[in-house]
C-alpha atoms as a PDB file:
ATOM      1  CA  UNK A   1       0.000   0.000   0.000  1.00  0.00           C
ATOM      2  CA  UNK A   2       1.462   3.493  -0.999  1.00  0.00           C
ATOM      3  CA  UNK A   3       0.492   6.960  -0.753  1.00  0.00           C
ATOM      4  CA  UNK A   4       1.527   9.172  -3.614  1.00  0.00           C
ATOM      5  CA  UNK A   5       2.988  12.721  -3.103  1.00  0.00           C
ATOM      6  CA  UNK A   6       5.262  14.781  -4.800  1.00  0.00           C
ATOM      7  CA  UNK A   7       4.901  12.361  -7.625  1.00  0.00           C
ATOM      8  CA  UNK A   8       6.830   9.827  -6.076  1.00  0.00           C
ATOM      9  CA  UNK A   9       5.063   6.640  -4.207  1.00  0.00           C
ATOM     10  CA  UNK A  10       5.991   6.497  -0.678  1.00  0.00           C
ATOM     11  CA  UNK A  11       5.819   3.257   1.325  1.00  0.00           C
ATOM     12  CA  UNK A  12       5.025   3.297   4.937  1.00  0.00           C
ATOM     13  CA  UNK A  13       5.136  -0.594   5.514  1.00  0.00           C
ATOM     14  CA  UNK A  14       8.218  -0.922   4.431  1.00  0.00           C
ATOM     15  CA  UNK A  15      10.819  -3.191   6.130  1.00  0.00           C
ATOM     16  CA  UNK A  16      13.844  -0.943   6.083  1.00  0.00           C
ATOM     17  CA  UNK A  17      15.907  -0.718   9.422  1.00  0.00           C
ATOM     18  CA  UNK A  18      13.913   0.322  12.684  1.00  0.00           C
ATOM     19  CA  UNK A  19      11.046   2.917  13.392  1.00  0.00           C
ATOM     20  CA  UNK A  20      11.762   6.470  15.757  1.00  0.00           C
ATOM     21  CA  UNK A  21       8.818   4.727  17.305  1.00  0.00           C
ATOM     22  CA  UNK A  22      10.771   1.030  17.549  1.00  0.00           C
ATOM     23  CA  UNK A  23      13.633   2.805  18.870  1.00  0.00           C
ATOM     24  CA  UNK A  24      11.859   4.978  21.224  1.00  0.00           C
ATOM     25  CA  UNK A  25      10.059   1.563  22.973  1.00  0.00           C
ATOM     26  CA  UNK A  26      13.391   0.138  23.073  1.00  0.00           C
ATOM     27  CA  UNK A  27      14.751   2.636  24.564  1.00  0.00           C
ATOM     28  CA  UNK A  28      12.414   3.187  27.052  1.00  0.00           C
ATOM     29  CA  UNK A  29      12.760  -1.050  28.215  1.00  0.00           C
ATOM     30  CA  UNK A  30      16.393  -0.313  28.291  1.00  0.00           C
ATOM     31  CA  UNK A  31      15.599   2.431  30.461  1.00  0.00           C
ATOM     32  CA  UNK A  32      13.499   0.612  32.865  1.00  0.00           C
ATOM     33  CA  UNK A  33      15.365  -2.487  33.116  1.00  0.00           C
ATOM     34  CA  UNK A  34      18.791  -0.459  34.086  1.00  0.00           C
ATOM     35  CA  UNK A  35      16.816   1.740  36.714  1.00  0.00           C
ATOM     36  CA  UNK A  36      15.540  -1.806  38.370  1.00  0.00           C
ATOM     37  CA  UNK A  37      19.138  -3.279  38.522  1.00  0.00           C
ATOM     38  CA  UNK A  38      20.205   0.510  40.198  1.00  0.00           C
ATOM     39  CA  UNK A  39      17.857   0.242  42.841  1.00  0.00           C
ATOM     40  CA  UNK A  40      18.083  -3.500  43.479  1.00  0.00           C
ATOM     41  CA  UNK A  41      21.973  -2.492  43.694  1.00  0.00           C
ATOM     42  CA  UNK A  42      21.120   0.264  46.162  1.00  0.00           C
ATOM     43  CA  UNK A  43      18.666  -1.596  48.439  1.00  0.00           C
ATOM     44  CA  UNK A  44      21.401  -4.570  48.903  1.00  0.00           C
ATOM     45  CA  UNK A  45      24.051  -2.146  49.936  1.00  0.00           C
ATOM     46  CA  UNK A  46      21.958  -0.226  52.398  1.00  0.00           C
ATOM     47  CA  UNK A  47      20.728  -3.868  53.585  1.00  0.00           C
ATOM     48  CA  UNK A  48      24.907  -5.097  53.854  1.00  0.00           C
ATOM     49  CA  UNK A  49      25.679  -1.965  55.927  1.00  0.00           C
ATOM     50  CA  UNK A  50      22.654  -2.427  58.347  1.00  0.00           C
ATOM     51  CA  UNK A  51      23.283  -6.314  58.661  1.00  0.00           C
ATOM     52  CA  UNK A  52      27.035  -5.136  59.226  1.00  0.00           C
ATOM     53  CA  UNK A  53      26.279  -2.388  62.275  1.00  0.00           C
ATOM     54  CA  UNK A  54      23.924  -4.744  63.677  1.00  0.00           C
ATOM     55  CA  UNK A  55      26.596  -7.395  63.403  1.00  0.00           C
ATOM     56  CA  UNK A  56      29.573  -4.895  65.244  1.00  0.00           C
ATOM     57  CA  UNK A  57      27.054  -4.319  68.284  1.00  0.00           C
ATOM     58  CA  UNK A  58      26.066  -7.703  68.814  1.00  0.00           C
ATOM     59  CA  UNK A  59      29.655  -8.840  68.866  1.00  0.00           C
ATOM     60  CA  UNK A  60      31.068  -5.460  70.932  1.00  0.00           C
ATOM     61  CA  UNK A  61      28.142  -6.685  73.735  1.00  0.00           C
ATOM     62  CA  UNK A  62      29.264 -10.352  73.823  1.00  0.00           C
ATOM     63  CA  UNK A  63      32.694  -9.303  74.296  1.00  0.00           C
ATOM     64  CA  UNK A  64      31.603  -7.048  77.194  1.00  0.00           C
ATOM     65  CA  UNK A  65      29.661 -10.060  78.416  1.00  0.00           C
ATOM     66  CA  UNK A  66      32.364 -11.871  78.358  1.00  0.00           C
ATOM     67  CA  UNK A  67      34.633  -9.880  79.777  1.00  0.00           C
ATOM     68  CA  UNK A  68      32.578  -9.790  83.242  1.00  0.00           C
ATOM     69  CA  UNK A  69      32.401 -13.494  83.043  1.00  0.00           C
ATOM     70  CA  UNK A  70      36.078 -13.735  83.103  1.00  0.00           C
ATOM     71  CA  UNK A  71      36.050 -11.340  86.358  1.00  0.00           C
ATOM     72  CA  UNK A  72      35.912 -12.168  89.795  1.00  0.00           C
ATOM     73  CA  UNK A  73      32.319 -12.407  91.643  1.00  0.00           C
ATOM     74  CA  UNK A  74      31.406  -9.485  92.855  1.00  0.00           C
ATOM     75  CA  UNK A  75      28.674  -6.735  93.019  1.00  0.00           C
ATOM     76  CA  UNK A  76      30.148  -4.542  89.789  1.00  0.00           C
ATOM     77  CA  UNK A  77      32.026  -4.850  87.019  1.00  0.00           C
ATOM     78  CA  UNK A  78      35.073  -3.141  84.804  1.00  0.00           C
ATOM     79  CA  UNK A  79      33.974  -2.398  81.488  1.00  0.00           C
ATOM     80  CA  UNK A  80      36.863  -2.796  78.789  1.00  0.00           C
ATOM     81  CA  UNK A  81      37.323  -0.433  76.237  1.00  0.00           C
ATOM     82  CA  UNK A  82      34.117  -0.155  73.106  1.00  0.00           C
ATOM     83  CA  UNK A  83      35.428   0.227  69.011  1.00  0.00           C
ATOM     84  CA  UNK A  84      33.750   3.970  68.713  1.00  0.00           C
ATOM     85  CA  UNK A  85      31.342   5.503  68.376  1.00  0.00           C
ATOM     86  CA  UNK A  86      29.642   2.592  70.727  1.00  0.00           C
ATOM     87  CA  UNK A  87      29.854   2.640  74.614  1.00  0.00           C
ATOM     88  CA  UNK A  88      28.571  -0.050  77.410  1.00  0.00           C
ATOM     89  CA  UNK A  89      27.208   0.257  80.337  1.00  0.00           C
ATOM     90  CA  UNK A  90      27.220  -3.296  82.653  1.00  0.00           C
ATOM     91  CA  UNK A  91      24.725  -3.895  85.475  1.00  0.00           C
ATOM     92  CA  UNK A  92      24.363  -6.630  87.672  1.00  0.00           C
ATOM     93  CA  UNK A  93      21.180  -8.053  90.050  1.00  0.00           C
ATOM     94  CA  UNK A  94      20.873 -10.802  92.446  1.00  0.00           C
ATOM     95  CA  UNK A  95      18.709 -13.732  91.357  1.00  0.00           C
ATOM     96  CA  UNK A  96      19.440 -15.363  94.414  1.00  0.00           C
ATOM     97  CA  UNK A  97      22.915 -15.913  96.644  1.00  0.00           C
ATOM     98  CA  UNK A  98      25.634 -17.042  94.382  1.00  0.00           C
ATOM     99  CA  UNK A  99      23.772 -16.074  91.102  1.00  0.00           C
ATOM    100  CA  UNK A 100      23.663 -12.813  89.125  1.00  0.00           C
ATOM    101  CA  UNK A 101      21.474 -11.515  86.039  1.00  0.00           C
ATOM    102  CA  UNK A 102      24.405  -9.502  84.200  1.00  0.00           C
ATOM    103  CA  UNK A 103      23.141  -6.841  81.809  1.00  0.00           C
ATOM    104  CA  UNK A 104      24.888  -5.509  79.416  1.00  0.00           C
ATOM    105  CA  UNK A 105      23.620  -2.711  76.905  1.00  0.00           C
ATOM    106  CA  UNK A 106      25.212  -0.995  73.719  1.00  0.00           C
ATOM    107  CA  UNK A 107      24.968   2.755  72.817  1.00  0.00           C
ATOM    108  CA  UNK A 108      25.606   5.298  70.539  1.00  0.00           C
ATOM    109  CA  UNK A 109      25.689   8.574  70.635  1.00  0.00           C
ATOM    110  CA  UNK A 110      23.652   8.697  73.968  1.00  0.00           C
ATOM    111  CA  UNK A 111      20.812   6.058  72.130  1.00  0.00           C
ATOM    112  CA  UNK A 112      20.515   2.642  72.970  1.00  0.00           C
ATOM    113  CA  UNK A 113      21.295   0.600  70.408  1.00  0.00           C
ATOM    114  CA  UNK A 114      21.038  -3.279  71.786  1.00  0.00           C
ATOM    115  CA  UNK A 115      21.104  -5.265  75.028  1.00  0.00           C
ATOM    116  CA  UNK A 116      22.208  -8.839  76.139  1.00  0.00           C
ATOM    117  CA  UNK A 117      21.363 -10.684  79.417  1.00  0.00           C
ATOM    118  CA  UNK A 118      23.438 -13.774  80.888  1.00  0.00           C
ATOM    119  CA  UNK A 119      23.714 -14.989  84.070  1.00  0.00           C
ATOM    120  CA  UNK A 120      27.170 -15.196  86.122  1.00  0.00           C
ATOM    121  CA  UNK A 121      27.705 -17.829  89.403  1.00  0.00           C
ATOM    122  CA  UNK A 122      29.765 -17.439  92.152  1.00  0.00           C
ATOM    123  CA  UNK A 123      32.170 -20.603  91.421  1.00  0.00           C
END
């Protein structure tokens, strides 16, 4: 099917390389399909660095925990040095004679962050 103009016959099925309107779709599914792998990209690297921090407090409180363990019995405890910007506080409370709930907490920057409970015997 043609249309005629000009005196020459114009074909607008023709076959003959791609369409502004093929190339403008295929663009666009290009466009799409790289913005999806971004954020996918950007949503796993937030989600490593949260699963990380979480990671560092959990292990700076069980190394607080056991530090006290190693101590001596007694009614307080020395609290070894934190990686910053976390600090520890320790607490302890009598369960009954011989036996303490040991509480340690993580914080930073005055919020707290995480908490861990053992118990600790008078051996």
């Amino acid at each position: 099917m043609g249309v005629v103009g000009l005196g020459k016959k114009l074909n607008l099925w023709s076959e003959k390389g791609l369409s502004l309107l093929e190339t403008l779709i295929a663009t666009a599914i290009l466009a799409f399909a790289l913005t999806s792998l971004t954020l996918a990209a950007s949503t796993g690297m937030l989600t490593i660095g949260k699963v990380t921090r979480t990671g560092t407090i959990v292990d700076v409180a069980r190394a607080q925990m056991e530090y006290v363990k190693r101590q001596p019995y007694a009614s307080s405890y020395a609290i070894q040095p934190s990686p910053e910007p976390y600090t520890t506080t320790v607490a302890a409370s009598s369960v009954v004679t011989g036996l303490q709930t040991i509480t340690v907490t993580v914080y930073s920057e005055g919020n707290q962050l995480f908490y861990l409970e053992g118990l600790k015997a008078n051996r």
